[in-house]
N, C-alpha and C. Protein backbone atom coordinates (compact mmCIF):
# COMPACT_ATOMS: atom_id res chain seq x y z
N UNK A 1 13.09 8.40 42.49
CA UNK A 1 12.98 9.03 41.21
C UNK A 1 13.50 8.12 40.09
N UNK A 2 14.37 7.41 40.46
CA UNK A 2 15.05 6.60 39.31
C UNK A 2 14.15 5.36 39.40
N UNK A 3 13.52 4.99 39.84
CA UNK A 3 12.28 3.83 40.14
C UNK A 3 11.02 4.32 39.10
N UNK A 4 11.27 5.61 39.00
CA UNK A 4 9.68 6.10 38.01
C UNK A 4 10.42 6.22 36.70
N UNK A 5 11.40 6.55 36.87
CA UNK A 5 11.69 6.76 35.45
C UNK A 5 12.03 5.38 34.77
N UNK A 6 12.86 4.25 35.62
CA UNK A 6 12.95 3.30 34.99
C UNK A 6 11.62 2.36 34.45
N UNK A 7 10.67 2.34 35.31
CA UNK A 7 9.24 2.59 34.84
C UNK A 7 8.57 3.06 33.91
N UNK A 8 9.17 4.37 33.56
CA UNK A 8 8.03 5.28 32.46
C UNK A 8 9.01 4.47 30.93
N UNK A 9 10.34 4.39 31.09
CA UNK A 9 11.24 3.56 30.16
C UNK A 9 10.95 2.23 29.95
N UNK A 10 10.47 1.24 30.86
CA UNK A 10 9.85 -0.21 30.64
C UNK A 10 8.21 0.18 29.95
N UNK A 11 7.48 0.65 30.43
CA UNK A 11 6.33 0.92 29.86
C UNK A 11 6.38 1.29 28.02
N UNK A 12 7.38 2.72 28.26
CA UNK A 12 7.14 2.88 26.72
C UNK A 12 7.83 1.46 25.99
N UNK A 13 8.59 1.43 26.15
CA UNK A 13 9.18 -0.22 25.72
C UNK A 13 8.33 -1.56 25.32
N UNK A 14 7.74 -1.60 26.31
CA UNK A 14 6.45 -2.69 26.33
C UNK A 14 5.54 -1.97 25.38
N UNK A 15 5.12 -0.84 25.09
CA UNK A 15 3.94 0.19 24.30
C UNK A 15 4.64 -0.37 23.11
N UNK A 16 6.18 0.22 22.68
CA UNK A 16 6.52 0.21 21.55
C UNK A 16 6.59 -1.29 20.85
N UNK A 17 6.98 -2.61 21.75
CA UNK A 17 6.90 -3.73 21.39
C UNK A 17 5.48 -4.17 21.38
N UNK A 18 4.23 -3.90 21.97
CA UNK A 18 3.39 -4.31 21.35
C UNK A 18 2.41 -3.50 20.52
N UNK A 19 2.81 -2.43 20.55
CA UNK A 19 2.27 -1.77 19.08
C UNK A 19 2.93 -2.57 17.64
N UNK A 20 4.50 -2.53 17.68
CA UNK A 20 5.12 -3.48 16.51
C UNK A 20 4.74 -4.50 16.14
N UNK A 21 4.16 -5.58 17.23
CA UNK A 21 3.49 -6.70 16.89
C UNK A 21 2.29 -6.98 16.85
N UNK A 22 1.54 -6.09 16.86
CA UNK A 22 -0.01 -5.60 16.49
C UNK A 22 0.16 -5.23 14.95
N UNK A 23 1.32 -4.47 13.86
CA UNK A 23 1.49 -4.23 13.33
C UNK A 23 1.58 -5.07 12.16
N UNK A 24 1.85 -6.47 13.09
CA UNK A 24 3.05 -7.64 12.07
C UNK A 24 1.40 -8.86 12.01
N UNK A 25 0.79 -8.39 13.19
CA UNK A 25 -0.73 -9.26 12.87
C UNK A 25 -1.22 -8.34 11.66
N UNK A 26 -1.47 -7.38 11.43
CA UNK A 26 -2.60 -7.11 10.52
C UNK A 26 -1.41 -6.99 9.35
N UNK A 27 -0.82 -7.17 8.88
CA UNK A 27 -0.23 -6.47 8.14
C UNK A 27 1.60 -7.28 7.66
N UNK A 28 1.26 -8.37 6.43
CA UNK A 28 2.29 -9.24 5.80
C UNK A 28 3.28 -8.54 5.55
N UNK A 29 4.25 -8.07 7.03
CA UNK A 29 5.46 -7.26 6.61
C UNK A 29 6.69 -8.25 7.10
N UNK A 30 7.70 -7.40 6.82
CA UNK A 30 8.89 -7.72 7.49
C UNK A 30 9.33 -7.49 8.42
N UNK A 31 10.93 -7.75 8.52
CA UNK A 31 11.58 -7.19 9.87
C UNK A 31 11.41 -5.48 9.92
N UNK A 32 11.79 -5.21 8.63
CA UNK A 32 11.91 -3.67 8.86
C UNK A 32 10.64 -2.77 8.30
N UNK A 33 9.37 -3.81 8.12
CA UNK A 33 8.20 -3.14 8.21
C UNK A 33 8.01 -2.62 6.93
N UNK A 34 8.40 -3.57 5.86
CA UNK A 34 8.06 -2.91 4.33
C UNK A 34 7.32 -4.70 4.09
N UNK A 35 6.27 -3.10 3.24
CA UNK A 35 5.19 -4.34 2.85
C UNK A 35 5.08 -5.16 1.46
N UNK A 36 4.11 -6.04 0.35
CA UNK A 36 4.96 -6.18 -0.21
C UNK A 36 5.89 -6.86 -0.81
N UNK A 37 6.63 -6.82 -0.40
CA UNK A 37 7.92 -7.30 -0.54
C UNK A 37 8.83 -6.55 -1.26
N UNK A 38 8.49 -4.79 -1.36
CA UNK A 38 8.71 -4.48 -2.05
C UNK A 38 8.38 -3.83 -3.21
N UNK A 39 7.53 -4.19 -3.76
CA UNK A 39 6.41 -4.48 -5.03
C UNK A 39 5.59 -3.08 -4.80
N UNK A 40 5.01 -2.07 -5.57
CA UNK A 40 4.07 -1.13 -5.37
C UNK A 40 2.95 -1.08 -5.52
N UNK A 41 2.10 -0.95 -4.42
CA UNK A 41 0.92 -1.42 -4.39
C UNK A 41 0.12 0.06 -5.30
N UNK A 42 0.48 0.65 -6.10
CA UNK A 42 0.12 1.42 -7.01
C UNK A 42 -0.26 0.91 -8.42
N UNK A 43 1.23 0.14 -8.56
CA UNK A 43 0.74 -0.73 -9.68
C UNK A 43 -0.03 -1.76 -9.94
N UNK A 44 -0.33 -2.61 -8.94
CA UNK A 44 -1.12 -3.56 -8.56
C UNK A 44 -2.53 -2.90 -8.84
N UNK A 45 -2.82 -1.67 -8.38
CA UNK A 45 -4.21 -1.48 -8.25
C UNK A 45 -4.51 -0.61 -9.67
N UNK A 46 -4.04 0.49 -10.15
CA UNK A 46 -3.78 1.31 -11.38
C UNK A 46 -3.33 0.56 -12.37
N UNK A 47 -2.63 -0.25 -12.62
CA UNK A 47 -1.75 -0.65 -13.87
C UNK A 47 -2.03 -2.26 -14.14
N UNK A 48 -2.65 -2.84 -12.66
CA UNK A 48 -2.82 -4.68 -12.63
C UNK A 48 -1.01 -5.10 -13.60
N UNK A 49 -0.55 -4.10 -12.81
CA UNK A 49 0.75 -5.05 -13.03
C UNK A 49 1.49 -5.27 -11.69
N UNK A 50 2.74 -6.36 -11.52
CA UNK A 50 3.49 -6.66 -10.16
C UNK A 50 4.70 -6.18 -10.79
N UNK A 51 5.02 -4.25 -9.84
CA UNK A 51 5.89 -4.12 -10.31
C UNK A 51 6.81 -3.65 -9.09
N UNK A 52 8.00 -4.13 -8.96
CA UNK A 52 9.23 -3.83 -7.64
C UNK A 52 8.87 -2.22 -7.77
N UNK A 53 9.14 -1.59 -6.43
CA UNK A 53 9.34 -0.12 -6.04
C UNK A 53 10.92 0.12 -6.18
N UNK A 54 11.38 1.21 -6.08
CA UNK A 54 12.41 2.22 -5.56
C UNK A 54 12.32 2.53 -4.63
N UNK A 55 13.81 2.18 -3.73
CA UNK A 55 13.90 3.05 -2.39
C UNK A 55 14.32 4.50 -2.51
N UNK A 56 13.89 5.18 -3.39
CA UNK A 56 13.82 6.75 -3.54
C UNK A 56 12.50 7.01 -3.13
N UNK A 57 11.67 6.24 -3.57
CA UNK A 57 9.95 6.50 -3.25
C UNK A 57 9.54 5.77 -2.58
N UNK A 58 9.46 6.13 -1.35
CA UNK A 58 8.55 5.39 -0.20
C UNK A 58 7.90 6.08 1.07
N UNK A 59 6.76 5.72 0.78
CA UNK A 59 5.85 6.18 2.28
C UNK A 59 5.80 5.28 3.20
N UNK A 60 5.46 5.81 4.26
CA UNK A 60 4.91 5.27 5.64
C UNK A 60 3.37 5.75 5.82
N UNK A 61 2.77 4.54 6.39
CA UNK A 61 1.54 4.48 6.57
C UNK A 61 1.16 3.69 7.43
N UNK A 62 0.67 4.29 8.46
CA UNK A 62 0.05 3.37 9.91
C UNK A 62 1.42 2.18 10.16
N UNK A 63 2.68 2.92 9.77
CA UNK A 63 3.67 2.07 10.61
C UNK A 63 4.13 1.51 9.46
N UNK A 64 3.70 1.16 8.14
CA UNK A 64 3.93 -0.20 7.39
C UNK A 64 4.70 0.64 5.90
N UNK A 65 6.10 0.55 5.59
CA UNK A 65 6.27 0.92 4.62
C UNK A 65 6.31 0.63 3.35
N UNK A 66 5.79 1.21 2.10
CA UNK A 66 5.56 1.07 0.71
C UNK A 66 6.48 1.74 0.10
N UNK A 67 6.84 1.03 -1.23
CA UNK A 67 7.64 1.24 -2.07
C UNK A 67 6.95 1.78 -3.23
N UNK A 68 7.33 2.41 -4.20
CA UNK A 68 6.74 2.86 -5.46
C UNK A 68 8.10 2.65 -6.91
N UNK A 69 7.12 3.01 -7.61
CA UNK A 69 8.67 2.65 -9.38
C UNK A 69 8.95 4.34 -9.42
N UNK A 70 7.65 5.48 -8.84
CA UNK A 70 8.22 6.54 -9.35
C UNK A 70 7.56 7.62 -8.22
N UNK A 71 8.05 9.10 -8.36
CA UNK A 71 7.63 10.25 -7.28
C UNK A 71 6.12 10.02 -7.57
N UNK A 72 5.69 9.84 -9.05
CA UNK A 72 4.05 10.14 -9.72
C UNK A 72 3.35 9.31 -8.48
N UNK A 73 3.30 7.87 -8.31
CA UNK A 73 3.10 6.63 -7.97
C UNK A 73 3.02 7.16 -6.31
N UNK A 74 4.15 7.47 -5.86
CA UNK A 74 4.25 7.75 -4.54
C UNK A 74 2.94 9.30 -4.03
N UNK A 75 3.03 9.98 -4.75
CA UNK A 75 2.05 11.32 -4.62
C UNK A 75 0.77 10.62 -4.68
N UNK A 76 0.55 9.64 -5.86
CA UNK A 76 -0.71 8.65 -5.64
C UNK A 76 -1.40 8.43 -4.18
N UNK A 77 -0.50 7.80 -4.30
CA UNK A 77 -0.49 6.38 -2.88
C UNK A 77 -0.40 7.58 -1.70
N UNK A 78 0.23 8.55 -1.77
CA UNK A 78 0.17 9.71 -0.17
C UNK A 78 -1.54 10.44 -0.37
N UNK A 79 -1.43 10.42 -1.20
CA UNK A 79 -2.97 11.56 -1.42
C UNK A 79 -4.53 10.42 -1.13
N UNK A 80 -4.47 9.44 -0.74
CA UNK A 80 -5.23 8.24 -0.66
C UNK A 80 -4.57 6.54 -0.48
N UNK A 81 -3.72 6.70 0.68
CA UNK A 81 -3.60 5.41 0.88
C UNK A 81 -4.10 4.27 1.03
N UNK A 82 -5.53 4.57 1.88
CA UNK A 82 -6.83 3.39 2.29
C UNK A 82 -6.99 2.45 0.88
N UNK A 83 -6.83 3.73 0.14
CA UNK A 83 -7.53 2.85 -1.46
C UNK A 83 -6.71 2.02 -1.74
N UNK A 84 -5.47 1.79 -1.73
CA UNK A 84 -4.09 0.72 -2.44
C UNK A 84 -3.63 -0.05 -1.23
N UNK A 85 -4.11 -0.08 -0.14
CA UNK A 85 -3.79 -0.94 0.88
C UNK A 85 -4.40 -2.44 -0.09
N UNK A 86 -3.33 -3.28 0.38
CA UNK A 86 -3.82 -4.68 -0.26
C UNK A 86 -4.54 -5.01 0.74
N UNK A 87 -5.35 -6.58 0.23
CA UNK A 87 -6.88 -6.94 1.28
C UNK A 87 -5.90 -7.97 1.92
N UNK A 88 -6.77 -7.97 3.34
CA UNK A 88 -6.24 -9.10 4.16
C UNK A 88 -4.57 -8.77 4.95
N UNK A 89 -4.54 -7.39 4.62
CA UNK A 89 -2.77 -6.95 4.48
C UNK A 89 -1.97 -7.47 3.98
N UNK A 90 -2.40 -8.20 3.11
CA UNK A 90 -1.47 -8.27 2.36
C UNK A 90 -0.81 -9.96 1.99
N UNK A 91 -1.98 -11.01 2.99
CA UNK A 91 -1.86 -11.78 3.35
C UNK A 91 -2.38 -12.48 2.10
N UNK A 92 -2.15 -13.57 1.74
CA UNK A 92 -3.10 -15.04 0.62
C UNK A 92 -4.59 -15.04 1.23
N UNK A 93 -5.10 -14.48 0.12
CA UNK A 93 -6.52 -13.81 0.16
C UNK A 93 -7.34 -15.54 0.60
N UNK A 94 -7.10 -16.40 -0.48
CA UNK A 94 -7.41 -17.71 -0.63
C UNK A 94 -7.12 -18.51 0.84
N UNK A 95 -5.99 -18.09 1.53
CA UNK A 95 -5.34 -18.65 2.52
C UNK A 95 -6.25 -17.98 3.96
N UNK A 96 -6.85 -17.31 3.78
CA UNK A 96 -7.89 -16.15 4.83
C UNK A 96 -9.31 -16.95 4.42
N UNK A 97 -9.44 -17.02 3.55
CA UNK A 97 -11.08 -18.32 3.08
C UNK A 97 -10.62 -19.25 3.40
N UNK A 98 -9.60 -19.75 3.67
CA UNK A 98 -9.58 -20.84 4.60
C UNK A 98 -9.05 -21.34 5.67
N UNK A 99 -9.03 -19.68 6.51
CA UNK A 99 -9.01 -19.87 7.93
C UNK A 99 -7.33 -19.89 8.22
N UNK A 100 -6.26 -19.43 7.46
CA UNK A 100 -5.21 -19.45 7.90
C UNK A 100 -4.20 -18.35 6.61
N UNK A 101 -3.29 -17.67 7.34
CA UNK A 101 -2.37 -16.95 7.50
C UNK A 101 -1.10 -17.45 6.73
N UNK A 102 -1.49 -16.99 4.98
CA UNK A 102 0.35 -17.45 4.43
C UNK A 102 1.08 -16.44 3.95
N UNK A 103 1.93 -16.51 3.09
CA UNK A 103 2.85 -15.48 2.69
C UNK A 103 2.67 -15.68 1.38
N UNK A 104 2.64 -14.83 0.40
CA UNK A 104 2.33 -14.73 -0.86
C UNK A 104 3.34 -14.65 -2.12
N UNK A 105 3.08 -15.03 -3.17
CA UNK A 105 3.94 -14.81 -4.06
C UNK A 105 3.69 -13.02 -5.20
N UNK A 106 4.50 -11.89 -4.91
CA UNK A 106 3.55 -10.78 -5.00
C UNK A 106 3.21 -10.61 -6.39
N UNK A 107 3.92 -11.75 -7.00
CA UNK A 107 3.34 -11.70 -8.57
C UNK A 107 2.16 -12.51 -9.01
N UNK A 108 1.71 -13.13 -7.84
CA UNK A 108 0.32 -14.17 -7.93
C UNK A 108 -0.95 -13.23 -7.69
N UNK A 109 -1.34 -12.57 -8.10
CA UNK A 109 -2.65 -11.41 -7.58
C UNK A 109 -4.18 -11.50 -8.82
N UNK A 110 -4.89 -10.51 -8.47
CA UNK A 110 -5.97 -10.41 -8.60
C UNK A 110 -6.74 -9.12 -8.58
N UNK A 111 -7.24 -8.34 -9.76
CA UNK A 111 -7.97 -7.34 -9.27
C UNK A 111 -9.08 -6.90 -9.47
N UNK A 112 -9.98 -6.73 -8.63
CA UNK A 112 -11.10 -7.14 -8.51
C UNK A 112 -12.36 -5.90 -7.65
N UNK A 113 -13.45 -5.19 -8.49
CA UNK A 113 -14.06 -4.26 -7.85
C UNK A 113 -12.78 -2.98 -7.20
N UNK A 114 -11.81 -3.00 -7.71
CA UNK A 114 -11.23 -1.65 -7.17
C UNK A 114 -10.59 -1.83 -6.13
N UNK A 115 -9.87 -3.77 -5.67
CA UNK A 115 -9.17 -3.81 -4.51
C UNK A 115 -8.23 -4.95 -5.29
N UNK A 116 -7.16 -5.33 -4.44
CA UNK A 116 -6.45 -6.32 -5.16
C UNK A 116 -6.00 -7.55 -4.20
N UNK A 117 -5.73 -8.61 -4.76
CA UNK A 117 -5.48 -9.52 -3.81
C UNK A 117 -4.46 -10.07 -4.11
N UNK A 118 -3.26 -10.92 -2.86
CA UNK A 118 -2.53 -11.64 -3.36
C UNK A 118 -2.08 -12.95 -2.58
N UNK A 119 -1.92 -14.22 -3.39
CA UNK A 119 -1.96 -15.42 -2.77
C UNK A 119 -0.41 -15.90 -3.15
N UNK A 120 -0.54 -16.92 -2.29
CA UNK A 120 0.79 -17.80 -2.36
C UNK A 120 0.77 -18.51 -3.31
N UNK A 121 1.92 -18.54 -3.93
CA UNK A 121 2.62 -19.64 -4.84
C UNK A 121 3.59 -20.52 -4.95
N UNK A 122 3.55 -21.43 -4.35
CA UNK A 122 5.00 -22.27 -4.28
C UNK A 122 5.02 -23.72 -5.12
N UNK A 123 5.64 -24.69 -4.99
CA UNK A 123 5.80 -25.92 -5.86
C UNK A 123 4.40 -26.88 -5.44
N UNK A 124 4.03 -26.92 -4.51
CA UNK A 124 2.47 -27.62 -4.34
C UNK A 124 1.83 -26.84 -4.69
N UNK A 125 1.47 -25.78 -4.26
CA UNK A 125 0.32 -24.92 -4.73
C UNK A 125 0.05 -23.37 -5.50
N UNK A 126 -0.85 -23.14 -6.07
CA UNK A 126 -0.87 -22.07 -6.75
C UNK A 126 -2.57 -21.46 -6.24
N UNK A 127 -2.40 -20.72 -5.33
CA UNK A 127 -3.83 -20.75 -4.36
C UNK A 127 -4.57 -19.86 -5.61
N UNK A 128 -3.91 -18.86 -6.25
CA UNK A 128 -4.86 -17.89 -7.44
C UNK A 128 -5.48 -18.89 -8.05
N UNK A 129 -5.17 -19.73 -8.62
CA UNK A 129 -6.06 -20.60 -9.59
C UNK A 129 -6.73 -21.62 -8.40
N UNK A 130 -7.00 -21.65 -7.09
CA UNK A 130 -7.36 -22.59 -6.79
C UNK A 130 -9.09 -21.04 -6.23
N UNK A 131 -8.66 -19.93 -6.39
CA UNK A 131 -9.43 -18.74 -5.95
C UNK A 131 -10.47 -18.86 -7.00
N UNK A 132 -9.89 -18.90 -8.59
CA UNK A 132 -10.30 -18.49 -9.96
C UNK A 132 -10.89 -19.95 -10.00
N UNK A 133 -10.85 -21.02 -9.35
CA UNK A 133 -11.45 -22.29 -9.99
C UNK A 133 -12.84 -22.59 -9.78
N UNK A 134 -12.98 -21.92 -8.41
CA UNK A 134 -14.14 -21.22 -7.71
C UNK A 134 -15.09 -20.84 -8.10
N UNK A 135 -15.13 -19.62 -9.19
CA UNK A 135 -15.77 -18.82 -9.93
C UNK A 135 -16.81 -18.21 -9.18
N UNK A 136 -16.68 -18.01 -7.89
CA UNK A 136 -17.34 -16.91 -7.18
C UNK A 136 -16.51 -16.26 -6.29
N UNK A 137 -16.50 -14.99 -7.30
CA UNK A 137 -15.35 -14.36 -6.06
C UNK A 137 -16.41 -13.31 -4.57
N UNK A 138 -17.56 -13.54 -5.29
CA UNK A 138 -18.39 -12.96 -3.85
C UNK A 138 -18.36 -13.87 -2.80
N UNK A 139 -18.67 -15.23 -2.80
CA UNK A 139 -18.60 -16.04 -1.88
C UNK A 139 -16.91 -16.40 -1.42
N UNK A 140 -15.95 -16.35 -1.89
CA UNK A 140 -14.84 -16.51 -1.18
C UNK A 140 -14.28 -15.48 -0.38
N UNK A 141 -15.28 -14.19 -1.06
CA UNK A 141 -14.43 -13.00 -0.60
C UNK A 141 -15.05 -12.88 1.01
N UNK A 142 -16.85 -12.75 0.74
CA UNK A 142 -17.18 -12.95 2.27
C UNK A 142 -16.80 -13.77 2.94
N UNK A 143 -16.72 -15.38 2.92
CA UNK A 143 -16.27 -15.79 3.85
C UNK A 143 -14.58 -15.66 4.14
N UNK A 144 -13.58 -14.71 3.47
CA UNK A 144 -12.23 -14.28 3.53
C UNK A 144 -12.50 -12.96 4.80
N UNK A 145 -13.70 -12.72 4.04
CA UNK A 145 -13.67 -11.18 5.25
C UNK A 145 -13.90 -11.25 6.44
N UNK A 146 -15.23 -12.74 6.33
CA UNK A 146 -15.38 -12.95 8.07
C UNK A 146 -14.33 -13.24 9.09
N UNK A 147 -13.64 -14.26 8.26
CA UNK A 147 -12.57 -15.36 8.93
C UNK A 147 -11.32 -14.05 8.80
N UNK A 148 -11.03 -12.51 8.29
CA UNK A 148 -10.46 -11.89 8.66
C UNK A 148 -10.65 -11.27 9.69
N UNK A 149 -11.74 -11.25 10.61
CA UNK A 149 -11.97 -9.93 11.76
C UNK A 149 -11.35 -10.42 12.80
N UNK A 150 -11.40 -12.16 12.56
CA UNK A 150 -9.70 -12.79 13.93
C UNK A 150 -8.95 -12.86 13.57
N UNK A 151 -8.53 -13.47 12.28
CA UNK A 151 -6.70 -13.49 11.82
C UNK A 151 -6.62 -12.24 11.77
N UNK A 152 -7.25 -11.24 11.78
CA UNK A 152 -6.19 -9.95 11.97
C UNK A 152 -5.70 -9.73 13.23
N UNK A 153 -5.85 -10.55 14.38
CA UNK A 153 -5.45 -10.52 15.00
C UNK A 153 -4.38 -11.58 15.95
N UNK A 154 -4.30 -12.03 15.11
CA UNK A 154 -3.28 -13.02 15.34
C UNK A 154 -2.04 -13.51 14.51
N UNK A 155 -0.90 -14.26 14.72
CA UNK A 155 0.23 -14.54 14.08
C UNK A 155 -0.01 -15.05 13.33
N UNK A 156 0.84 -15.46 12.42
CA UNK A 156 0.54 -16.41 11.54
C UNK A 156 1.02 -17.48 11.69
């Protein structure tokens, strides 16, 4: 008996660790599973501004938690989450068109047809203006979407 149970306890264990890291492929979170960085993906999509949340207002959604600036913002985002999910999860939209997996700066974005995007920014590069230099955001976006149906499944 203690052979099944220590069993049914390794199993869920193994379930729960690779559900978490199924989580951390699709989806530019952290240790403690806030997405982000913080930032409300309300405002990003409603306001095209990058604005930090409150930990008074926050949902959970398919595992991944969001922050909001207010209750309004949060009732938003619960009544239709699909819609304010960032693209790519959240990943450097620019960095997915070209086949690889970065971390973003959440004030570097883009919004575009009713979805929003956000790329990395650091001292070499500024991938938004390398997105915008482009001047087709149909063609970066399809080939971002193709080259997403495997990086969503993988690390970065």
């Amino acid at each position: 008996m203690k052979t099944i149970k220590s069993s049914i306890i390794i199993l869920l264990l193994l379930t729960s660790i690779t559900l978490s890291a199924q989580d951390k492929m699709k989806n530019n979170i952290d240790n403690s599973n806030m997405a982000l960085q913080g930032y409300s993906p309300v405002s990003y999509l409603d306001l095209q501004l990058a604005q930090i949340g409150n930990k008074n207002y926050k949902s959970e959604h398919n595992k991944v938690i969001y922050y909001f600036t207010s209750q309004e913002q949060k009732s938003t985002f619960d009544k239709n989450p699909e819609k304010y999910l960032p693209q790519y999860g959240g990943y450097c939209a620019f960095g997915i068109y070209a086949g690889a997996k970065f971390r973003v700066d959440p004030n570097k974005f883009i919004v575009k047809d009713g979805k929003y995007y956000l790329y990395l920014n650091n001292v070499e590069l500024d991938a938004k203006q390398l997105w915008l230099a482009e001047k087709d955001h149909a063609k970066l976006k399809n080939k971002a979407d193709q080259n997403w149906k495997d990086l969503s499944n993988t690390y970065n």
